[in-house]
Structure formats: structure tokens, C-alpha cells
C-alpha atoms as a PDB file:
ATOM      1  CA  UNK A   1       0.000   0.000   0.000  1.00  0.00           C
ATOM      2  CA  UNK A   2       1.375   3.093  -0.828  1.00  0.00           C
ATOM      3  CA  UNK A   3      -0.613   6.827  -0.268  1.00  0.00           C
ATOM      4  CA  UNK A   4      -0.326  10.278   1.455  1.00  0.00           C
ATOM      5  CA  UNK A   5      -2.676  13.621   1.522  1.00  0.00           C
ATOM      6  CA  UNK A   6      -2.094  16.509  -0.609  1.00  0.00           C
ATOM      7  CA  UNK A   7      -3.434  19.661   1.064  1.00  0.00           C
ATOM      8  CA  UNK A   8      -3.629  22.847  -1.200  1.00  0.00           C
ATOM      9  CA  UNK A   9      -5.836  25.990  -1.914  1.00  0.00           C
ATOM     10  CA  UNK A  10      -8.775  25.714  -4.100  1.00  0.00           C
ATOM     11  CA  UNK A  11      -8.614  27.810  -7.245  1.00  0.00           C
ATOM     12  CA  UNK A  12     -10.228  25.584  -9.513  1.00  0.00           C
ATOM     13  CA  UNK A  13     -11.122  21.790 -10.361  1.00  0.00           C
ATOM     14  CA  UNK A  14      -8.598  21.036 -12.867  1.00  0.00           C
ATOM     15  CA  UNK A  15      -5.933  22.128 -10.522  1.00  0.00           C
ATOM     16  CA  UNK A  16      -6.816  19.780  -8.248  1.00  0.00           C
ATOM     17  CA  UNK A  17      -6.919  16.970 -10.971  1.00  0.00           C
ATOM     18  CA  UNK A  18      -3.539  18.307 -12.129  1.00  0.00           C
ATOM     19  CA  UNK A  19      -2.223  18.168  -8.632  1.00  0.00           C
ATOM     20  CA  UNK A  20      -3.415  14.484  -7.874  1.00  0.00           C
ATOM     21  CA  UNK A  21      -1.964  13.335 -11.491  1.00  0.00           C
ATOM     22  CA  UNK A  22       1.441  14.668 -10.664  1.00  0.00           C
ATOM     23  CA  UNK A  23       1.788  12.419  -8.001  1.00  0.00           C
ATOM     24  CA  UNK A  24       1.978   9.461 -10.396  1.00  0.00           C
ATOM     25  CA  UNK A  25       0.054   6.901  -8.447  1.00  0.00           C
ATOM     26  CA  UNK A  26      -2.172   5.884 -10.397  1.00  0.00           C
ATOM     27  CA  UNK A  27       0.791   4.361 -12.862  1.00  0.00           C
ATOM     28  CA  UNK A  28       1.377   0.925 -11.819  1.00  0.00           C
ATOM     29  CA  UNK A  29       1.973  -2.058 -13.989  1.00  0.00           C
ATOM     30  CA  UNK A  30       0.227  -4.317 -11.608  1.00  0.00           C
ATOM     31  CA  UNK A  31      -3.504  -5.911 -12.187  1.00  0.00           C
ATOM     32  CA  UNK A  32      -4.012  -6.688  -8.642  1.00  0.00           C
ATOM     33  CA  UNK A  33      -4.064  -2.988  -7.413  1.00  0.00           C
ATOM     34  CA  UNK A  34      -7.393  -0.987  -5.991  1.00  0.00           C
ATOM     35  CA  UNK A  35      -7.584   2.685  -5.680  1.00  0.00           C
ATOM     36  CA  UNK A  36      -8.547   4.731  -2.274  1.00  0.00           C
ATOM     37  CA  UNK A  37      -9.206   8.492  -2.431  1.00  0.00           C
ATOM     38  CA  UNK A  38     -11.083  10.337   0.119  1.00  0.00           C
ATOM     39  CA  UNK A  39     -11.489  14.654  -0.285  1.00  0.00           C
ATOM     40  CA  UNK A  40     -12.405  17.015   3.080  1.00  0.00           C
ATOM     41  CA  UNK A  41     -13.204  20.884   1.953  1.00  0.00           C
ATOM     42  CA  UNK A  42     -12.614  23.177   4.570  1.00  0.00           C
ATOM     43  CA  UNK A  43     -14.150  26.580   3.934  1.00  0.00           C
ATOM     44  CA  UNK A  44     -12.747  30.009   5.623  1.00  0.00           C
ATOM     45  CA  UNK A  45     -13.765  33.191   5.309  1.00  0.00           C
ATOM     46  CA  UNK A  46     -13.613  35.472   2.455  1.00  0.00           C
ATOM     47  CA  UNK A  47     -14.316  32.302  -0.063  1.00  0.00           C
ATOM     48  CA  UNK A  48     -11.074  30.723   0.676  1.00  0.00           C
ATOM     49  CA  UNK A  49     -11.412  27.193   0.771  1.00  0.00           C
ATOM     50  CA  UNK A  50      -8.354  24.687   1.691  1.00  0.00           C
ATOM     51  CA  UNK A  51      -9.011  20.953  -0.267  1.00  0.00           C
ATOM     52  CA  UNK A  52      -7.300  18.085   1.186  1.00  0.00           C
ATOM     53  CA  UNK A  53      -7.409  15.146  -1.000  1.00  0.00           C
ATOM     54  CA  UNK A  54      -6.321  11.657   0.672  1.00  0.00           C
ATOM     55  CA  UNK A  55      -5.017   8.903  -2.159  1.00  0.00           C
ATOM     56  CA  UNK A  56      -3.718   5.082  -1.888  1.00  0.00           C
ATOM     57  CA  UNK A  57      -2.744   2.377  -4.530  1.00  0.00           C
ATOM     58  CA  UNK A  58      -3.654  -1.063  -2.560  1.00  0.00           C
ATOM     59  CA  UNK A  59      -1.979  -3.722  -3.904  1.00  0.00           C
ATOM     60  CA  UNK A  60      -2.778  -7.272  -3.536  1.00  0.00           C
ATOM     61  CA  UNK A  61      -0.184  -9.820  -2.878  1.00  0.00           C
ATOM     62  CA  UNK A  62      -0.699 -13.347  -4.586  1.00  0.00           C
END
């Protein structure tokens, strides 16, 4: 299993795809994998609004 959280600023959807893609784990060779991904939006004043997106590659042994 391999994963972490990405915190970051919202500005705008694709940034946030952009941001999660970057990370490269969704490339993996192996047909035994499953994908975990969990987002929290936190809002603060004046529209500001921090995204933390949570993402793991589970890979099955066997």
C-alpha cells in the first residue's frame, strides 16, 4: 500500500486533478491494485477554501 494527503488551496477543479496526477500513483503495472481516495473541503472566510485530497494504490499480494 502506498498513499499520502495533498493539502492545497482551491482555485479551480482542474488544478486539483492536475495536482493528484502529478503524483503518479495511479501508474502501476500491476492488475491486482485498488484505488482509495477520500477529499475534506474546509471553507474560511472570504471564499477561501483549503481541499485536502487523501489517495492510496492497494496492492494485492498473490
Amino acid at each position: 500500500m502506498s498513499g499520502f494527503p495533498l493539502s492545497m488551496s482551491f482555485t479551480d477543479v482542474e488544478t486539483v486533478i492536475e495536482t493528484v496526477l502529478s503524483t503518479g500513483v495511479h501508474l502501476t503495472e500491476s492488475r491486482n491494485v485498488e484505488f482509495a481516495l477520500a477529499v475534506h473541503i474546509h471553507p474560511y472566510p472570504s471564499s477561501v477554501l483549503a481541499v485536502w485530497v487523501y489517495i492510496a494504490a492497494l496492492t494485492r499480494k498473490g
